[in-house]
N, C-alpha and C. Protein backbone atom coordinates (compact mmCIF):
# COMPACT_ATOMS: atom_id res chain seq x y z
N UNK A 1 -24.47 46.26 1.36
CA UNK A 1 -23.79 45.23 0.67
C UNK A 1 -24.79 44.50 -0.22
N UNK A 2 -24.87 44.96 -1.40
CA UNK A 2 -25.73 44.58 -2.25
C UNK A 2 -25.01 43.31 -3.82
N UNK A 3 -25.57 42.03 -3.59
CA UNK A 3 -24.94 41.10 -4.35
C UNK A 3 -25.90 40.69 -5.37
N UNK A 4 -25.29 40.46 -6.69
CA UNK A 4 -26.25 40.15 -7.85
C UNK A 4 -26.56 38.69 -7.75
N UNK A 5 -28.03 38.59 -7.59
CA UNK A 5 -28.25 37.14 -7.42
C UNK A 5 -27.75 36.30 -8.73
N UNK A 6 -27.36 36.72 -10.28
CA UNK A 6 -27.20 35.58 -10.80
C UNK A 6 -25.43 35.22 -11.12
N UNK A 7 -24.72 35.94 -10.54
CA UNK A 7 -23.82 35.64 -10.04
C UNK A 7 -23.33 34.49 -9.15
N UNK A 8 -22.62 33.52 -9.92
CA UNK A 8 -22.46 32.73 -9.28
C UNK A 8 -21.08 32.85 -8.48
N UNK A 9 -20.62 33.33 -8.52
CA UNK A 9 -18.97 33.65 -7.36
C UNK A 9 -19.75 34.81 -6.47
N UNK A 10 -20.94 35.05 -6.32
CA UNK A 10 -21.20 35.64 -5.27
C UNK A 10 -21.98 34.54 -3.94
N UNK A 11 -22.09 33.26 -4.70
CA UNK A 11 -22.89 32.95 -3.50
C UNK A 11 -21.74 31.92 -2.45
N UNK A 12 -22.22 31.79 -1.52
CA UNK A 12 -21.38 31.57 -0.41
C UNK A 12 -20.13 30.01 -1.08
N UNK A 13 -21.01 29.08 -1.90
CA UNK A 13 -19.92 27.60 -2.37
C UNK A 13 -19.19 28.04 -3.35
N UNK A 14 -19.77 29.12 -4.25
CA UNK A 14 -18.75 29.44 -5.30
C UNK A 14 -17.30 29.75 -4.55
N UNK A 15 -17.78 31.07 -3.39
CA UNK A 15 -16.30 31.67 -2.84
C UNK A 15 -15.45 30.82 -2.17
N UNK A 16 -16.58 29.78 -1.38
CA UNK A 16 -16.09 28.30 -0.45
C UNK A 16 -14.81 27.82 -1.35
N UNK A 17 -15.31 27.15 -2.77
CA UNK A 17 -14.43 26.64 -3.86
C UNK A 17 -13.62 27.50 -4.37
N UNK A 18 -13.54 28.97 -4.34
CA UNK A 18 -12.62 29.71 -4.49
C UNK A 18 -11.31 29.08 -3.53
N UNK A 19 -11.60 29.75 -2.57
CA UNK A 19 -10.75 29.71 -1.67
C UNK A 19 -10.24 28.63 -0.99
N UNK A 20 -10.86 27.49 -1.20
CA UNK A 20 -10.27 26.20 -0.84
C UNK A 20 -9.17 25.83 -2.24
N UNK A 21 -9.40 25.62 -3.53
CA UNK A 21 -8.79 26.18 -4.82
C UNK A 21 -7.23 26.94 -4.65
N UNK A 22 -7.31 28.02 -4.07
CA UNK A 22 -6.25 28.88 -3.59
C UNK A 22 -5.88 28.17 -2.51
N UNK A 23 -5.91 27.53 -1.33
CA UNK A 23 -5.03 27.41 -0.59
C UNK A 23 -4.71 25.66 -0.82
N UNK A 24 -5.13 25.25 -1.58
CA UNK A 24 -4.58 23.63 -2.23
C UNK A 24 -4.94 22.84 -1.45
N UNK A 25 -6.28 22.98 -1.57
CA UNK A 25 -7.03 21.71 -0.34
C UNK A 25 -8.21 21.23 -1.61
N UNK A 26 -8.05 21.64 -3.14
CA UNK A 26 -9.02 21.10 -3.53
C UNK A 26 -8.14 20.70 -4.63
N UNK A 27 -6.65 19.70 -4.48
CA UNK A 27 -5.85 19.41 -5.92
C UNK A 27 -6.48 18.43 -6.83
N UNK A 28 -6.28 18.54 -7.78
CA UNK A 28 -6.88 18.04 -9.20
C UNK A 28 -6.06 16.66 -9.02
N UNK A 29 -7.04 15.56 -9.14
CA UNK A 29 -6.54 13.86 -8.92
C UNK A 29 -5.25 13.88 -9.25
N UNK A 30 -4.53 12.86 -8.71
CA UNK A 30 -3.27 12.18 -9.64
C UNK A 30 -3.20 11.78 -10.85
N UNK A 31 -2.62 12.17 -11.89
CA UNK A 31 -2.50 11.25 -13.07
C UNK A 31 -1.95 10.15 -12.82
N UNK A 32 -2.82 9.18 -13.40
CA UNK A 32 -2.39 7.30 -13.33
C UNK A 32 -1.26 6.81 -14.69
N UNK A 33 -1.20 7.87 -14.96
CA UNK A 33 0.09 7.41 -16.27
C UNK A 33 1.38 7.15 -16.00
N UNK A 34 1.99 7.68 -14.29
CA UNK A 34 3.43 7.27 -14.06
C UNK A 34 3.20 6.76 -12.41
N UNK A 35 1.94 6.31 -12.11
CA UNK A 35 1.80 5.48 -10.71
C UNK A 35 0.99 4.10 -11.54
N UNK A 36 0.87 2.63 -10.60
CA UNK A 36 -0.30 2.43 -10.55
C UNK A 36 -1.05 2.31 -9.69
N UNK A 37 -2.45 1.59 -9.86
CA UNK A 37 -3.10 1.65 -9.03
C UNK A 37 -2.80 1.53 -7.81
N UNK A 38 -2.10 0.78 -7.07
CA UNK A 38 -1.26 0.38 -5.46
C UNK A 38 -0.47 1.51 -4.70
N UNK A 39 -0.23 2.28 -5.87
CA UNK A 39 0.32 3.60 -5.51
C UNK A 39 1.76 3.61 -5.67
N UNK A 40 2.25 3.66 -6.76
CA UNK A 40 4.02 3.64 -7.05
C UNK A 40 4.24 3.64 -8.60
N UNK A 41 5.60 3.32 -8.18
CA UNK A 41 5.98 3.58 -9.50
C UNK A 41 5.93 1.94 -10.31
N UNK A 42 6.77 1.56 -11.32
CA UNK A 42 7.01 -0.10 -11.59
C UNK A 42 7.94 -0.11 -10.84
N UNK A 43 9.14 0.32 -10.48
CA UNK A 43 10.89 -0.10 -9.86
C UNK A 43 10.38 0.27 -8.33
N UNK A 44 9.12 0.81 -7.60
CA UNK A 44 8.88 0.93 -6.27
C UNK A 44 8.17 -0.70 -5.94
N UNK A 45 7.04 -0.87 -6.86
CA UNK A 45 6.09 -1.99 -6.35
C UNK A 45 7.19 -3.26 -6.72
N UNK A 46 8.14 -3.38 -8.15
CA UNK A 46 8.78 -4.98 -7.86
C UNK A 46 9.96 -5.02 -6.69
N UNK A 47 10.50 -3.48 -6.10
CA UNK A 47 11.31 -3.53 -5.12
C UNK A 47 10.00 -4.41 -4.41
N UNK A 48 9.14 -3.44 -3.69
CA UNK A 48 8.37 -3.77 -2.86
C UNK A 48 7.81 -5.60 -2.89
N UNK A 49 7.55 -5.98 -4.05
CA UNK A 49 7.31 -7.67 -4.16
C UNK A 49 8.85 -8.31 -3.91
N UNK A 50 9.92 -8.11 -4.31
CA UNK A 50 10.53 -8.33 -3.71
C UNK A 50 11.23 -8.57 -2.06
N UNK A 51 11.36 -7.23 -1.98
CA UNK A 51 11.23 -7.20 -0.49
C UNK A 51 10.41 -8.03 0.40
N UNK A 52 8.83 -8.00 0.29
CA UNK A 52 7.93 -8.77 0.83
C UNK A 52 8.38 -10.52 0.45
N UNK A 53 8.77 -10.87 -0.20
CA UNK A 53 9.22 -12.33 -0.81
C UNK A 53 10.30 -12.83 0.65
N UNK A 54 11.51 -12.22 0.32
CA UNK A 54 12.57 -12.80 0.99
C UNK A 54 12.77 -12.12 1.75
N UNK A 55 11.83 -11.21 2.74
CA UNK A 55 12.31 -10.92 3.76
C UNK A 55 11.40 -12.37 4.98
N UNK A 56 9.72 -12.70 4.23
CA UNK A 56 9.32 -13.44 4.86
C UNK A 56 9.98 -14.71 5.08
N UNK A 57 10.46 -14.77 4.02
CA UNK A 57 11.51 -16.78 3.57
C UNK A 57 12.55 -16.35 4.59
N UNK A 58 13.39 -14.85 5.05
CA UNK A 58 14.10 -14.95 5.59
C UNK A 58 13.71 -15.55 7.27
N UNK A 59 12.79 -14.70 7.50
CA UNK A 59 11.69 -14.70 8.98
C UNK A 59 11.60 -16.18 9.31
N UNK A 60 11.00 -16.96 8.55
CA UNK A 60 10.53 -18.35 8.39
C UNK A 60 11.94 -19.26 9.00
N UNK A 61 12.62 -18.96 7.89
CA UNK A 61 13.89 -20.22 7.87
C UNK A 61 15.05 -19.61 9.15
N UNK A 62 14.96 -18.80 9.79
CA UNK A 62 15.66 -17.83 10.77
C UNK A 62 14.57 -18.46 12.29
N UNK A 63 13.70 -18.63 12.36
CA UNK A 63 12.59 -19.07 13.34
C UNK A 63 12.74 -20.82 13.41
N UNK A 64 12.92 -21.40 12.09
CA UNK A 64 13.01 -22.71 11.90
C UNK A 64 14.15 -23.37 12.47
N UNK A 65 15.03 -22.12 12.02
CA UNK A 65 16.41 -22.91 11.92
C UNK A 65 16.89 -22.75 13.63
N UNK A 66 16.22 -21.74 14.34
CA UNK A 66 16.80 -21.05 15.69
C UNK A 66 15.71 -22.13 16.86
N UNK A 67 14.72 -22.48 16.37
CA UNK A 67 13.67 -24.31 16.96
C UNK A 67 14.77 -25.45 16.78
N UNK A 68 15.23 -25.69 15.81
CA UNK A 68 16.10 -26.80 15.25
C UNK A 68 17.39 -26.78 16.65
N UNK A 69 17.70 -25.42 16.51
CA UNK A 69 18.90 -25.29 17.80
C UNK A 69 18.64 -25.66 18.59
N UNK A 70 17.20 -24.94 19.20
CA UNK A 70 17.28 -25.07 20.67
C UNK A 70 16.78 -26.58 21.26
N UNK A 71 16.02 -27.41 20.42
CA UNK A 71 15.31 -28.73 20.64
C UNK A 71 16.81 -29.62 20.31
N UNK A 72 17.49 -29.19 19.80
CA UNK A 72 18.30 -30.19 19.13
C UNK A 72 18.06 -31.21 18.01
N UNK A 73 17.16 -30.57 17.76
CA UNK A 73 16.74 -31.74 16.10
C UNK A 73 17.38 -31.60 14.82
N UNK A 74 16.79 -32.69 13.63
CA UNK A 74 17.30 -32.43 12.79
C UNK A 74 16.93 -31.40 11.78
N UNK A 75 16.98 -30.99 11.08
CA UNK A 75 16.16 -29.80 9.99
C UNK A 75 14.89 -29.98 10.06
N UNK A 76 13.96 -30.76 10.91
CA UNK A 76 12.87 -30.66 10.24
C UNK A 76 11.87 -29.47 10.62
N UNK A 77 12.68 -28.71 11.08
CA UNK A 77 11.82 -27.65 11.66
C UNK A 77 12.21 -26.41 10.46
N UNK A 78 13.05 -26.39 10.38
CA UNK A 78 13.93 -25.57 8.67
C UNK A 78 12.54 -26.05 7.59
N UNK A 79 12.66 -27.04 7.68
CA UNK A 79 12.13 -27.53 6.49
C UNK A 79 10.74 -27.37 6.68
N UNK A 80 9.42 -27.31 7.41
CA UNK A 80 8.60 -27.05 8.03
C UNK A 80 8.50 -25.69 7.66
N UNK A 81 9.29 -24.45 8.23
CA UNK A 81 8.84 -23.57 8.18
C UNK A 81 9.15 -22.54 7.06
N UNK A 82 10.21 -23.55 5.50
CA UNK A 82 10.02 -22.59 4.48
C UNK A 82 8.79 -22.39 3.95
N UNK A 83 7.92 -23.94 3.92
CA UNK A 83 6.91 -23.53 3.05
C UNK A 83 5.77 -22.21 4.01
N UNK A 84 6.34 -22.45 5.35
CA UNK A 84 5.57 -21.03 5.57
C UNK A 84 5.68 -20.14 5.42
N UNK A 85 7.04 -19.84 5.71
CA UNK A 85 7.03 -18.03 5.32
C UNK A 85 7.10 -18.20 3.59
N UNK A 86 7.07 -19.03 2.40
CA UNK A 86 6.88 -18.81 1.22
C UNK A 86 5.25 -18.50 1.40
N UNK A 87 4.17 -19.15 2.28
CA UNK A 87 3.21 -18.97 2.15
C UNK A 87 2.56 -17.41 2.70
N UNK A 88 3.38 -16.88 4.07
CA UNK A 88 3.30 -15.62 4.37
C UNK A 88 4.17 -14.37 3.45
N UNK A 89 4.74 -14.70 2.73
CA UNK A 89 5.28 -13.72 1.44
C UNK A 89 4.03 -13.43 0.50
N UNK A 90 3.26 -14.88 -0.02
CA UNK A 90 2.49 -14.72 -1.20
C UNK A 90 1.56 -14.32 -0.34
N UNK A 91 0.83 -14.62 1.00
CA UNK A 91 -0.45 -13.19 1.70
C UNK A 91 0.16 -12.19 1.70
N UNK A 92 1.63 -11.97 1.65
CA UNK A 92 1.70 -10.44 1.99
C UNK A 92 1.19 -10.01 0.36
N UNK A 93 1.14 -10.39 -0.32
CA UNK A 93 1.35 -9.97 -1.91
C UNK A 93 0.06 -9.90 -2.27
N UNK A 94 -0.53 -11.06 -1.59
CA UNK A 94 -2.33 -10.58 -2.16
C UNK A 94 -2.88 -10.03 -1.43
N UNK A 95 -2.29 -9.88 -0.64
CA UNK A 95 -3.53 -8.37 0.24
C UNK A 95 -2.38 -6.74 -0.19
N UNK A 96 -1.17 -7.00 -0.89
CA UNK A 96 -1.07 -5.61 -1.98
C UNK A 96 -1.63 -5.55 -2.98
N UNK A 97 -1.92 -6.44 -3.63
CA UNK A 97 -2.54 -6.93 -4.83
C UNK A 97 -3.96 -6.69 -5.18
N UNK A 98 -4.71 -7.08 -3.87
CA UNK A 98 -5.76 -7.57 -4.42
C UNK A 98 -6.90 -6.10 -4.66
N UNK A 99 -7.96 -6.39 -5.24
CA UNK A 99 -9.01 -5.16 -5.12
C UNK A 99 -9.23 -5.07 -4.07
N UNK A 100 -9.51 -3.71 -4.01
CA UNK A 100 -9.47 -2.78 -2.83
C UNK A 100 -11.26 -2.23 -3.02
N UNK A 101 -11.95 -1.99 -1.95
CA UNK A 101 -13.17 -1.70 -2.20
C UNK A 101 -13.11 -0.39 -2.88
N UNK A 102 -14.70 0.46 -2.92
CA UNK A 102 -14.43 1.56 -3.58
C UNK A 102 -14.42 2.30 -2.59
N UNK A 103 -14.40 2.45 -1.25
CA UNK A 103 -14.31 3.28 -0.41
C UNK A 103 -12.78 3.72 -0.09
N UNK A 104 -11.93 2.77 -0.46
CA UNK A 104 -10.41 2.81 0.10
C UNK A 104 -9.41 3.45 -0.99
């Protein structure tokens, strides 16, 4: 078994990259022209900011309002806990948002 040393598809990484190539373990990046960076489309990520918005305001004022019941008080527990879940909507949004290191 005699191999031409200046052959480069004879030495062992050329065939490695062959054959990883062929079985689609080495695909060519994503194009960033119909994702962005976060990974979606535009109508996936404003669902997604959406979603994250009023599902937390829902969480919040559903927790507030179900304290208010059981103590017997007046709203002030409603009222207390919109500005939180408005405030746990906008963390959910900046930790989708924000830069991401270069390892991730």
């Amino acid at each position: 078994m005699v191999q031409e040393q200046g052959n480069p598809d004879s030495s062992f990484e050329g065939r490695l990259q062959a054959a990883r190539r062929k079985q689609g373990l080495d695909a060519p990046p994503k194009s960033s022209l119909d994702k962005d960076a976060i990974g979606g489309s535009a109508w996936s990520i404003g669902l997604r900011v959406g979603i994250e918005l009023v599902s937390a305001m829902v969480v919040a004022v559903a927790i507030g309002y179900g304290l208010d019941r059981v103590f017997h008080t007046t709203p002030i527990l409603t009222a207390v806990f919109v500005p939180v879940g408005g405030a746990a909507g906008v963390a959910n949004l900046w930790r989708l948002f924000a830069p991401k290191p270069d390892g991730k």
